[in-house]
PDB file of N, CA and C in Angstrom:
ATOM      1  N   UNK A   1      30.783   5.673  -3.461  1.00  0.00           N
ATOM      2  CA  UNK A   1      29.574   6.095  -2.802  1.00  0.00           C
ATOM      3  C   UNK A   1      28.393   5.338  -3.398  1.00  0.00           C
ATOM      4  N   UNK A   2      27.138   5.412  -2.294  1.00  0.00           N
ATOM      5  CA  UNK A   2      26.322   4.500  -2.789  1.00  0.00           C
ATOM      6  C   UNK A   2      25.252   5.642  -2.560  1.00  0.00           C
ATOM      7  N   UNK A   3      24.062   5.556  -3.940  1.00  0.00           N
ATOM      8  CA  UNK A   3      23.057   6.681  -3.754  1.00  0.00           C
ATOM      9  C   UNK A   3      21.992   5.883  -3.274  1.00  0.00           C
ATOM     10  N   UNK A   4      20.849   6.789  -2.423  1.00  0.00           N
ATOM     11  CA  UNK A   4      19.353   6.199  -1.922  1.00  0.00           C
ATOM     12  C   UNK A   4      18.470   7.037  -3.229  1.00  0.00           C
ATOM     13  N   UNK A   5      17.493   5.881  -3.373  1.00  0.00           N
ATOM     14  CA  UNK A   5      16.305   6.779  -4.355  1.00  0.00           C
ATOM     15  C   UNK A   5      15.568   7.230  -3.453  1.00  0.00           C
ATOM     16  N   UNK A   6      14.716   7.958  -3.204  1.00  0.00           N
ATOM     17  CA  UNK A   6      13.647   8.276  -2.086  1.00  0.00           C
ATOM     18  C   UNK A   6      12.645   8.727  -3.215  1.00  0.00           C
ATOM     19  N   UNK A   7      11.077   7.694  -3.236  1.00  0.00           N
ATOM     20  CA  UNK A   7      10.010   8.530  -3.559  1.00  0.00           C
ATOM     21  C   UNK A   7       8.645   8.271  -2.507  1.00  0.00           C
ATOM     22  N   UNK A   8       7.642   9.189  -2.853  1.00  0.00           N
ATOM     23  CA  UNK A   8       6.832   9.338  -2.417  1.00  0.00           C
ATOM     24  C   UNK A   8       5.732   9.129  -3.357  1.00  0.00           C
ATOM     25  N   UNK A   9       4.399   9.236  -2.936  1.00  0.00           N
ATOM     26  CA  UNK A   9       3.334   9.243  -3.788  1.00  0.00           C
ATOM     27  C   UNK A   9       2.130  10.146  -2.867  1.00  0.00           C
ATOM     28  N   UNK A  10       1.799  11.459  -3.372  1.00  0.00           N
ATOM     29  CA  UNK A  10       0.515  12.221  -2.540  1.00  0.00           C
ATOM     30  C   UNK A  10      -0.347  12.859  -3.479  1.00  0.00           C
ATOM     31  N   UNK A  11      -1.247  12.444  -3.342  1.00  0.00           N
ATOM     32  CA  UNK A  11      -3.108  13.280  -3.858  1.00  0.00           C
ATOM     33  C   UNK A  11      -2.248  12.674  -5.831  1.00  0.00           C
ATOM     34  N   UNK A  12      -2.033  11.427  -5.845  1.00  0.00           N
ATOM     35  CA  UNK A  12      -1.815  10.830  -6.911  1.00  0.00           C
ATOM     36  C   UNK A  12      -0.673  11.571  -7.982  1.00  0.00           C
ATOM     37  N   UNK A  13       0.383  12.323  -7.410  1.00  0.00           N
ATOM     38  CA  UNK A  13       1.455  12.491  -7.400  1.00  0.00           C
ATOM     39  C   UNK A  13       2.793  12.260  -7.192  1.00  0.00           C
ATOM     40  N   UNK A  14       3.856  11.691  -7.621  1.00  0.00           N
ATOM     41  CA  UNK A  14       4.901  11.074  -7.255  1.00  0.00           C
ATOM     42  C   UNK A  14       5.941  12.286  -7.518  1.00  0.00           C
ATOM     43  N   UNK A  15       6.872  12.052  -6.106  1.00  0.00           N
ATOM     44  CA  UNK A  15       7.666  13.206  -5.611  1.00  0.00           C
ATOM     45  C   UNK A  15       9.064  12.368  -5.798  1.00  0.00           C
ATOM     46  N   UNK A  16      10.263  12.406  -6.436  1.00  0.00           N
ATOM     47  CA  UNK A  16      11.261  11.866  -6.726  1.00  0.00           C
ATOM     48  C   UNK A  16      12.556  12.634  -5.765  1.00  0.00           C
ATOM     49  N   UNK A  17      12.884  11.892  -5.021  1.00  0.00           N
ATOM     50  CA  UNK A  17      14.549  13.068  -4.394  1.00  0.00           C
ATOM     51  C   UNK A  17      15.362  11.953  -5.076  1.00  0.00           C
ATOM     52  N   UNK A  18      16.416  12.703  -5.491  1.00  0.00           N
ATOM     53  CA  UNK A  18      17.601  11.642  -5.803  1.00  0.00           C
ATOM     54  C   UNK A  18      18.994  12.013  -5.558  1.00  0.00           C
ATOM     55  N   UNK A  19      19.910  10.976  -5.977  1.00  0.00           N
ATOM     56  CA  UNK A  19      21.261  11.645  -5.788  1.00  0.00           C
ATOM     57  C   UNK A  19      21.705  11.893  -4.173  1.00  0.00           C
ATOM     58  N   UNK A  20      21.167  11.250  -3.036  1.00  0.00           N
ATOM     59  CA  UNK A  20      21.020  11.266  -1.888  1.00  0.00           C
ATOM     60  C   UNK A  20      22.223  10.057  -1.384  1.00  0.00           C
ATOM     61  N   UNK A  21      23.603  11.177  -0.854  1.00  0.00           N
ATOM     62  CA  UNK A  21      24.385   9.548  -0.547  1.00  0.00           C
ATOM     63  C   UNK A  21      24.236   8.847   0.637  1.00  0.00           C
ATOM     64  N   UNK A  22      23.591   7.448   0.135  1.00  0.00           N
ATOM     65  CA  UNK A  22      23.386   6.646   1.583  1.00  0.00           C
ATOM     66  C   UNK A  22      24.852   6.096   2.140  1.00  0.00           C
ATOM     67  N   UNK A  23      26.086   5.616   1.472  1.00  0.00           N
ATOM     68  CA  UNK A  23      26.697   5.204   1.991  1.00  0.00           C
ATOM     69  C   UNK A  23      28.115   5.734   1.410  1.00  0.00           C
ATOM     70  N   UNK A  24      29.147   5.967   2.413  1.00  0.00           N
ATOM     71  CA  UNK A  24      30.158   6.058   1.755  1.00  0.00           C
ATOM     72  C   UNK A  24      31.430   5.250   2.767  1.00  0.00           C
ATOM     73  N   UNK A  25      33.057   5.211   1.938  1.00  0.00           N
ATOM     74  CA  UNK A  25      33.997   5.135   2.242  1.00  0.00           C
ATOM     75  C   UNK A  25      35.269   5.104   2.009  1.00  0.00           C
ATOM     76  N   UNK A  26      36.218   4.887   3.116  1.00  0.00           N
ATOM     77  CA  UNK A  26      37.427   5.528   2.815  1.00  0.00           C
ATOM     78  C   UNK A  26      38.442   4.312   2.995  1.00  0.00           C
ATOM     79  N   UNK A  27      39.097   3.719   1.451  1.00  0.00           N
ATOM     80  CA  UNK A  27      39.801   2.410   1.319  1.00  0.00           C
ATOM     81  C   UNK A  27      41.349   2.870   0.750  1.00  0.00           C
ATOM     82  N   UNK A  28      42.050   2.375   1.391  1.00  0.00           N
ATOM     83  CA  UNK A  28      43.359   2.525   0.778  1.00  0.00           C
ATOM     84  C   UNK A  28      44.217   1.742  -0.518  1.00  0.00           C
ATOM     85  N   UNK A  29      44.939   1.970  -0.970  1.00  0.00           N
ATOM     86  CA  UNK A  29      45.538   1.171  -2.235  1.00  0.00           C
ATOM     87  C   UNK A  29      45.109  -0.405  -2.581  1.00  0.00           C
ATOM     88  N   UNK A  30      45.151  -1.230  -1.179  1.00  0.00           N
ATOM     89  CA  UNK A  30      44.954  -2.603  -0.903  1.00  0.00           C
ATOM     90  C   UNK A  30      43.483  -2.896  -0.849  1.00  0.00           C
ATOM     91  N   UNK A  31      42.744  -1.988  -1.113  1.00  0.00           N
ATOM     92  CA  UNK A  31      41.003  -2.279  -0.784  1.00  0.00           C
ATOM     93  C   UNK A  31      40.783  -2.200   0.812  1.00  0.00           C
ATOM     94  N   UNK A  32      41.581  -2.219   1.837  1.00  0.00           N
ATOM     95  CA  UNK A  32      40.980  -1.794   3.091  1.00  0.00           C
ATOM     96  C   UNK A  32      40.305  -0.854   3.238  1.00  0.00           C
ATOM     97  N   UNK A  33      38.968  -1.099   4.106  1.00  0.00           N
ATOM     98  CA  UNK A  33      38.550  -0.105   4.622  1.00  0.00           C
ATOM     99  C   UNK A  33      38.631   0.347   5.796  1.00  0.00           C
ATOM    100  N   UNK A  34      38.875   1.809   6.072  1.00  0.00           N
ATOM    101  CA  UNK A  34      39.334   2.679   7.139  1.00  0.00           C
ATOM    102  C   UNK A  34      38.144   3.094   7.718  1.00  0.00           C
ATOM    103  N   UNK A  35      36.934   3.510   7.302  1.00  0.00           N
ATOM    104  CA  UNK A  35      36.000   3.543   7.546  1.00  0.00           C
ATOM    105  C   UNK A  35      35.259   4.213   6.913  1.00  0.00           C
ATOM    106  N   UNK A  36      33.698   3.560   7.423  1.00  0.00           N
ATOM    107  CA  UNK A  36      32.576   4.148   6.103  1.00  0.00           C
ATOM    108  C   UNK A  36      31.329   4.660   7.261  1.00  0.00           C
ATOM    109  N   UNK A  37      30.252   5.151   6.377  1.00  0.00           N
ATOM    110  CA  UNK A  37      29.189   5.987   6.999  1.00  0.00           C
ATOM    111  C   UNK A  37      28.292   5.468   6.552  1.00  0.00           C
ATOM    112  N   UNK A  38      27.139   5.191   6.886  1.00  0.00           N
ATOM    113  CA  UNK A  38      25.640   4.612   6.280  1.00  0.00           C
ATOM    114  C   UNK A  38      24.246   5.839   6.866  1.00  0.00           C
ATOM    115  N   UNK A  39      23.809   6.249   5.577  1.00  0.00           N
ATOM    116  CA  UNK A  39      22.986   7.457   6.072  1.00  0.00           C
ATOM    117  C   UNK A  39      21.730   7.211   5.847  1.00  0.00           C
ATOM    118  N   UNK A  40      20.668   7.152   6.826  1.00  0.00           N
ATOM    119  CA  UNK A  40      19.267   6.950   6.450  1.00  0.00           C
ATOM    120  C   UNK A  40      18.534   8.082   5.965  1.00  0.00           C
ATOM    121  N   UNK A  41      17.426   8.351   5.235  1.00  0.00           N
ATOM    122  CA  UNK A  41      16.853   9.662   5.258  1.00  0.00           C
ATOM    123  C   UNK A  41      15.175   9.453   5.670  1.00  0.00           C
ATOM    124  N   UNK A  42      14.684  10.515   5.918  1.00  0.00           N
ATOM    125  CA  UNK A  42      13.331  10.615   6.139  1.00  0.00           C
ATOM    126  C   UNK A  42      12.190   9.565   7.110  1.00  0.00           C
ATOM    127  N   UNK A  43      13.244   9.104   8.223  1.00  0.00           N
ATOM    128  CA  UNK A  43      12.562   7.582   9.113  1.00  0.00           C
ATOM    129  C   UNK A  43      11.294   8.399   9.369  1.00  0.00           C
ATOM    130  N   UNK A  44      10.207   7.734   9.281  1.00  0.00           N
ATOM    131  CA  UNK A  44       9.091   7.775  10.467  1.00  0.00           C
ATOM    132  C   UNK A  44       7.567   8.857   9.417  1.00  0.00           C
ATOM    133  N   UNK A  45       8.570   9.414   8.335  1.00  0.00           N
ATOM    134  CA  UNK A  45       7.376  10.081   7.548  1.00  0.00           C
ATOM    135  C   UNK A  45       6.425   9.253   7.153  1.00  0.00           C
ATOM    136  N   UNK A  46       5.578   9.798   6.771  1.00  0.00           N
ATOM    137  CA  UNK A  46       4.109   9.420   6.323  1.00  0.00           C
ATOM    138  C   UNK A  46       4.099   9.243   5.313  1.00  0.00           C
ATOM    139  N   UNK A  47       4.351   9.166   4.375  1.00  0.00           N
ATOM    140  CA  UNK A  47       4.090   8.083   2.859  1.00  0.00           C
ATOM    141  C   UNK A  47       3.011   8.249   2.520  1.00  0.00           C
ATOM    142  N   UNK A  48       2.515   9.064   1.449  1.00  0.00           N
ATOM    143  CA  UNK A  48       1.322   8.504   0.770  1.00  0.00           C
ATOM    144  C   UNK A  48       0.293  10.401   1.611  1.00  0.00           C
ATOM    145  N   UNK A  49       0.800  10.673   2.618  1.00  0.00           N
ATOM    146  CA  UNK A  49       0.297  12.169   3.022  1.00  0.00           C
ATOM    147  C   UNK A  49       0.991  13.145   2.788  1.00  0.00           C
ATOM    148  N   UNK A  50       2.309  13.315   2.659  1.00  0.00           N
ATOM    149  CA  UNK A  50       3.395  14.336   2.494  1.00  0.00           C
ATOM    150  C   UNK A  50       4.569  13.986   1.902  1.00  0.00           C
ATOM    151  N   UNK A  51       4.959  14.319   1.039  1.00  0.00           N
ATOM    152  CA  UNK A  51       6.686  14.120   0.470  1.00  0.00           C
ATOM    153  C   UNK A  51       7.349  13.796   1.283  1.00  0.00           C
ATOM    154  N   UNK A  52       8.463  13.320   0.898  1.00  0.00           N
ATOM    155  CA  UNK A  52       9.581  13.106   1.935  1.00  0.00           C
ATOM    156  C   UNK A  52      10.225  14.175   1.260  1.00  0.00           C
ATOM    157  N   UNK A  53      11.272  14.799   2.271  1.00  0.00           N
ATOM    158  CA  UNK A  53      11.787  16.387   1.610  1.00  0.00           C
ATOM    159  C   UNK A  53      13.834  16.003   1.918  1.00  0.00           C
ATOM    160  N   UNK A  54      13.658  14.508   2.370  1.00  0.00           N
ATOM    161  CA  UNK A  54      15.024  14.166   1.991  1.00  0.00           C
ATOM    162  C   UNK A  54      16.207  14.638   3.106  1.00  0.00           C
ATOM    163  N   UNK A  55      15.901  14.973   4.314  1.00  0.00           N
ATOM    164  CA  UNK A  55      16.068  14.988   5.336  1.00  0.00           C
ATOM    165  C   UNK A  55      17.151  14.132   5.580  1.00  0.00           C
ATOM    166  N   UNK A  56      18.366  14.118   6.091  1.00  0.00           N
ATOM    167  CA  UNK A  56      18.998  12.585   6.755  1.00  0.00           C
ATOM    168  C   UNK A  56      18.076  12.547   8.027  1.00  0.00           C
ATOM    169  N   UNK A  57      18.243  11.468   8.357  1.00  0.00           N
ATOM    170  CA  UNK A  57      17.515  11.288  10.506  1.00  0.00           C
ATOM    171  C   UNK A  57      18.325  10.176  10.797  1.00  0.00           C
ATOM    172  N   UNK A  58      19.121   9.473  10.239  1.00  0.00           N
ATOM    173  CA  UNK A  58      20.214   8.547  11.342  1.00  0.00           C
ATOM    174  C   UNK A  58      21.717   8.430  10.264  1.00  0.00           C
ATOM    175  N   UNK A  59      22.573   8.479  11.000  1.00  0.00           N
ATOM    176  CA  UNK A  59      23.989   8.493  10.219  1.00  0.00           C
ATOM    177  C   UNK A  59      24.604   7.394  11.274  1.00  0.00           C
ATOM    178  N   UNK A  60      25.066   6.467  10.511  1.00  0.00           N
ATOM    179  CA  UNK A  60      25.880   5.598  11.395  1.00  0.00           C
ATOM    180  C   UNK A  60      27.417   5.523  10.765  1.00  0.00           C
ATOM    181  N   UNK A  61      28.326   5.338  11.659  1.00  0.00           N
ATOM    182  CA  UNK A  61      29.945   5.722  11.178  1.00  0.00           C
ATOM    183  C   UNK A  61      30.623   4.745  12.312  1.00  0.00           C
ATOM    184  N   UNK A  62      31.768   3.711  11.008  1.00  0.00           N
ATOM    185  CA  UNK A  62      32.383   2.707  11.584  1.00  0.00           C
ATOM    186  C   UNK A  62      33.817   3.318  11.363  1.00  0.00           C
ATOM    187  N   UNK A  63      34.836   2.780  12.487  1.00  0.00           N
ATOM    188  CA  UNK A  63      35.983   3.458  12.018  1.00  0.00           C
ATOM    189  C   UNK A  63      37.240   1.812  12.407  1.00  0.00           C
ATOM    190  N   UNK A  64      38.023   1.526  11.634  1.00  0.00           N
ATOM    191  CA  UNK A  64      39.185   0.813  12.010  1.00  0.00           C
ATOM    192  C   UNK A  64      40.103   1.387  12.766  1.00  0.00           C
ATOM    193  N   UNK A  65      40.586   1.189  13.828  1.00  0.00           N
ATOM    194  CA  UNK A  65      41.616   1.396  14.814  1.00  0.00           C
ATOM    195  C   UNK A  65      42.302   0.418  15.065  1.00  0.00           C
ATOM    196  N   UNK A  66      43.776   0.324  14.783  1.00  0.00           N
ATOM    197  CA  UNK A  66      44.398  -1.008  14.522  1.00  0.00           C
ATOM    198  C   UNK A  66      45.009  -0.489  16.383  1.00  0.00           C
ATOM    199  N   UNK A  67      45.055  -1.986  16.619  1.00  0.00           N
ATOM    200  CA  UNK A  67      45.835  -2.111  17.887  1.00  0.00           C
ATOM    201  C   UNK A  67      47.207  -1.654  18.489  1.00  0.00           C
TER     202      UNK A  67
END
């Protein structure tokens, strides 16, 4: 798994979320991957007016399907 840092900065305060998994996946003995997930958090907040409170808002998910 792969972690996102997420900070913020408001009224000269810095807001830390952590430990947030952006990415994960699922590999078998050989290192293949079967498939993984990539998770965004907090798109479109305001920065610098309000925390980000660590929200996901887009999850994307790839999957292998052998023929």
């Amino acid at each position: 798994m792969t972690y996102a840092i997420n900070d913020s900065l408001t009224n000269g305060i810095r807001y830390y979320i952590t430990n947030k998994v952006k990415h994960t996946e699922t590999d078998d003995a050989q290192g293949h991957v079967w498939s993984c997930q990539d998770t965004t958090y907090d798109e479109g907040s305001s920065a610098g007016t309000s925390p980000s409170v660590g929200l996901p808002t887009t999850y994307t998910t790839y999957y292998y399907s052998p023929s």
